[in-house]
Structure formats: C-alpha cells, structure tokens
Protein backbone atom coordinates (compact mmCIF):
# COMPACT_ATOMS: atom_id res chain seq x y z
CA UNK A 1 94.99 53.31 82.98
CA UNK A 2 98.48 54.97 83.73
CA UNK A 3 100.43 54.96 86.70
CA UNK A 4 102.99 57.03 87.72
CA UNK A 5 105.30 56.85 90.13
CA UNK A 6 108.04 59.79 91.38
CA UNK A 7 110.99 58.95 93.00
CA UNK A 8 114.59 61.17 93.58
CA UNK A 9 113.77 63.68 95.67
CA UNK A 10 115.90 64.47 98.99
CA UNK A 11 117.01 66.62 101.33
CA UNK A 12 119.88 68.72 100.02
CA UNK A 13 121.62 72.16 100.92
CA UNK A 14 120.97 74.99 97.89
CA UNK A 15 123.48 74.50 94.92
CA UNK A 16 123.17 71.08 95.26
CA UNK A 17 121.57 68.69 92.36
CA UNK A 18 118.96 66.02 92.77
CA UNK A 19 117.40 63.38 89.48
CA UNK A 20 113.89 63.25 89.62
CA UNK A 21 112.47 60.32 87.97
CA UNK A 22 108.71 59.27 86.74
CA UNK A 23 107.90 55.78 85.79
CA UNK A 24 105.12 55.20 83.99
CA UNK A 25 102.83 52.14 83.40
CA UNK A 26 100.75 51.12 80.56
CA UNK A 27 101.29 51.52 76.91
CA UNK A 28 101.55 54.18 74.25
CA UNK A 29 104.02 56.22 76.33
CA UNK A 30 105.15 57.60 73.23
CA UNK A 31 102.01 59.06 73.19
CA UNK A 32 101.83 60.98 75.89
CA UNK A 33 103.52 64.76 76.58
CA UNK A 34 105.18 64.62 79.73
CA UNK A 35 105.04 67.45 82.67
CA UNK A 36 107.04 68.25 86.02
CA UNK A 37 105.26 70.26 88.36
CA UNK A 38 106.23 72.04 91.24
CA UNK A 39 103.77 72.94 95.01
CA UNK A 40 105.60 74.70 97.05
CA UNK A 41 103.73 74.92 100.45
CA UNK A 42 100.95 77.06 100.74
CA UNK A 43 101.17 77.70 96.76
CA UNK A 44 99.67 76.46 93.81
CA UNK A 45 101.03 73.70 91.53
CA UNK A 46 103.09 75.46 88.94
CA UNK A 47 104.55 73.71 85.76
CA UNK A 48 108.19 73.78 85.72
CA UNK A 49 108.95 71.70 82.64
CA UNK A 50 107.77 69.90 79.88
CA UNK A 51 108.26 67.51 76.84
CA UNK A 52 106.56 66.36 74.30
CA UNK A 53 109.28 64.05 71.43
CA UNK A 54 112.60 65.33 72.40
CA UNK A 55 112.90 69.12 73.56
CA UNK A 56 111.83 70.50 76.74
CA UNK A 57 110.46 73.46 77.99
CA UNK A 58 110.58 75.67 80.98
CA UNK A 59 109.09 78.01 83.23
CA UNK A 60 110.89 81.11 83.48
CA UNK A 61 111.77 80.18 87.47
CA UNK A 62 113.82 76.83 86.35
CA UNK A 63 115.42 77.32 83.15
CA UNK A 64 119.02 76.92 82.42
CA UNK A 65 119.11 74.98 85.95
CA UNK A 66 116.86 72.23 84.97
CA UNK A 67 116.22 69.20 82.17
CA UNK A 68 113.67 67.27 80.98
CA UNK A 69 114.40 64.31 79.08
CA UNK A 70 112.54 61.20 78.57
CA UNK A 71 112.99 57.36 77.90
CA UNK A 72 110.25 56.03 75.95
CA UNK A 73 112.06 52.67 76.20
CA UNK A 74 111.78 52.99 79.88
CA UNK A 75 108.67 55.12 80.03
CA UNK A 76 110.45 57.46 82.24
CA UNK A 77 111.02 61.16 82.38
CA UNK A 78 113.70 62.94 84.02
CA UNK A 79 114.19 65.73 85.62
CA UNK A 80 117.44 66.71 86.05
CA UNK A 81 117.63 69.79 88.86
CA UNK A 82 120.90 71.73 88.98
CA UNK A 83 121.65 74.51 91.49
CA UNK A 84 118.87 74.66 93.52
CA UNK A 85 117.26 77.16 95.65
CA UNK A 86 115.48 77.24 98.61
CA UNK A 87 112.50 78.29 96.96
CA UNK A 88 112.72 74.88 94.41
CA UNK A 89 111.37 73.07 98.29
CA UNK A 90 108.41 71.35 97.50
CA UNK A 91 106.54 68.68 95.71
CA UNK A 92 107.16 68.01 92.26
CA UNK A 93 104.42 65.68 90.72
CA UNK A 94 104.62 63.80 86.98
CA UNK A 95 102.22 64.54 84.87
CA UNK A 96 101.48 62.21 81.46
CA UNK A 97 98.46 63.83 79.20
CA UNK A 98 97.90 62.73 76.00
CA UNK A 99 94.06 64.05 75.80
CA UNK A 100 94.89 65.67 72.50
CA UNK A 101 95.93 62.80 70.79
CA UNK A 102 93.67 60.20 72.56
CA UNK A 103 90.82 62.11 73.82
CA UNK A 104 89.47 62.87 77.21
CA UNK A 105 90.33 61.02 80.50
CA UNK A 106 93.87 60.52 79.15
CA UNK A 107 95.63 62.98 81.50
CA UNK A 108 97.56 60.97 84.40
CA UNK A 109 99.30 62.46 88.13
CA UNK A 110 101.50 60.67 89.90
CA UNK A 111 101.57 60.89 93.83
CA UNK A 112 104.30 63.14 93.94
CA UNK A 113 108.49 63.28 95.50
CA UNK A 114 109.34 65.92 98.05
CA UNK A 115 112.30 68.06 97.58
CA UNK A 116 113.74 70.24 100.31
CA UNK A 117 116.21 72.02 99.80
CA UNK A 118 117.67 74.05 102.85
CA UNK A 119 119.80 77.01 102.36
C-alpha cells in the first residue's frame, strides 16, 4: 500500500508561483514513475507533468512554466508552478504507478491540493 499526500496549494493572483508537494509512504519509491495532474472544474483530469529517474515531462498547457523533480530520499515529488494562469485553478492530484515494473494494483492517487489562482 502507498499513500500519498498533496500539500502547497493556495490562493494566489496569476503570475504568481506556488510548490506543490507529494509525500509518499511505503517502499520502493524508486520504483515508481511519478505524475501531477490537473481537474479544473467541470473538466476532466488532465496530466500536466511527469517523471520517471530524473527528467520530466509536460503537457503542452504547462511547459516552460512548470517542474517536476523528485526526492527519492524523501519520497516526494515536486511541482514547481511558475507564472500561473487563471486557467491552472483547480485540483492537482499525485499520482505514483509503477504497474509496469511491479504489476497490476501498483498505481496510487493521492486526495488532491486545490490551487486557485485569481486573475
């Protein structure tokens, strides 16, 4: 069983930056790729970033504002959220899956950190 847990997000005006963060419990963090999504309200839960060892990647809507890094000393993932938009408002949930490596059932949400950014 993994656990994760979301914390960072705010209320800030647009152009702001917030530090999203996602503990995680258990073992073989290492093990695991790591994913931020985004829900907007009313919309579907998009992935915004990801990270697997060391380099992330990113949705179209996000990159070159936002970074994914992780901590496997920690378990924690960032995500570090540079000028943001009114449109980045939302729920951003942490995401651990590692059901390629250790098979099925290994995929892991956390409850989720509300951003809002007002513009």
């Amino acid at each position: 069983q993994v656990q994760l847990v979301e914390s960072g997000g705010g209320l800030v005006q647009a152009g702001d930056s917030l530090r999203l963060s996602c503990v995680a419990s258990g073992r073989d963090f290492d093990k695991y790729d790591m994913h931020w999504y985004h829900q907007g309200i009313g919309k579907e839960r998009k992935i915004v970033a990801s990270i697997k060892v060391r380099e992330g990647r990113y949705a179209d809507s996000v990159r070159g504002r936002f970074t994914i890094s992780r901590d496997n000393a920690k378990n924690t993932v960032y995500l570090q959220m540079n000028s943001l938009r009114a449109e980045d408002t939302g729920t951003y949930f942490c995401n651990a899956d590692a059901r390629a490596t250790l098979g099925s059932g290994y995929d892991y949400w956390g409850q989720g950190t509300q951003v809002t950014v007002s513009s």
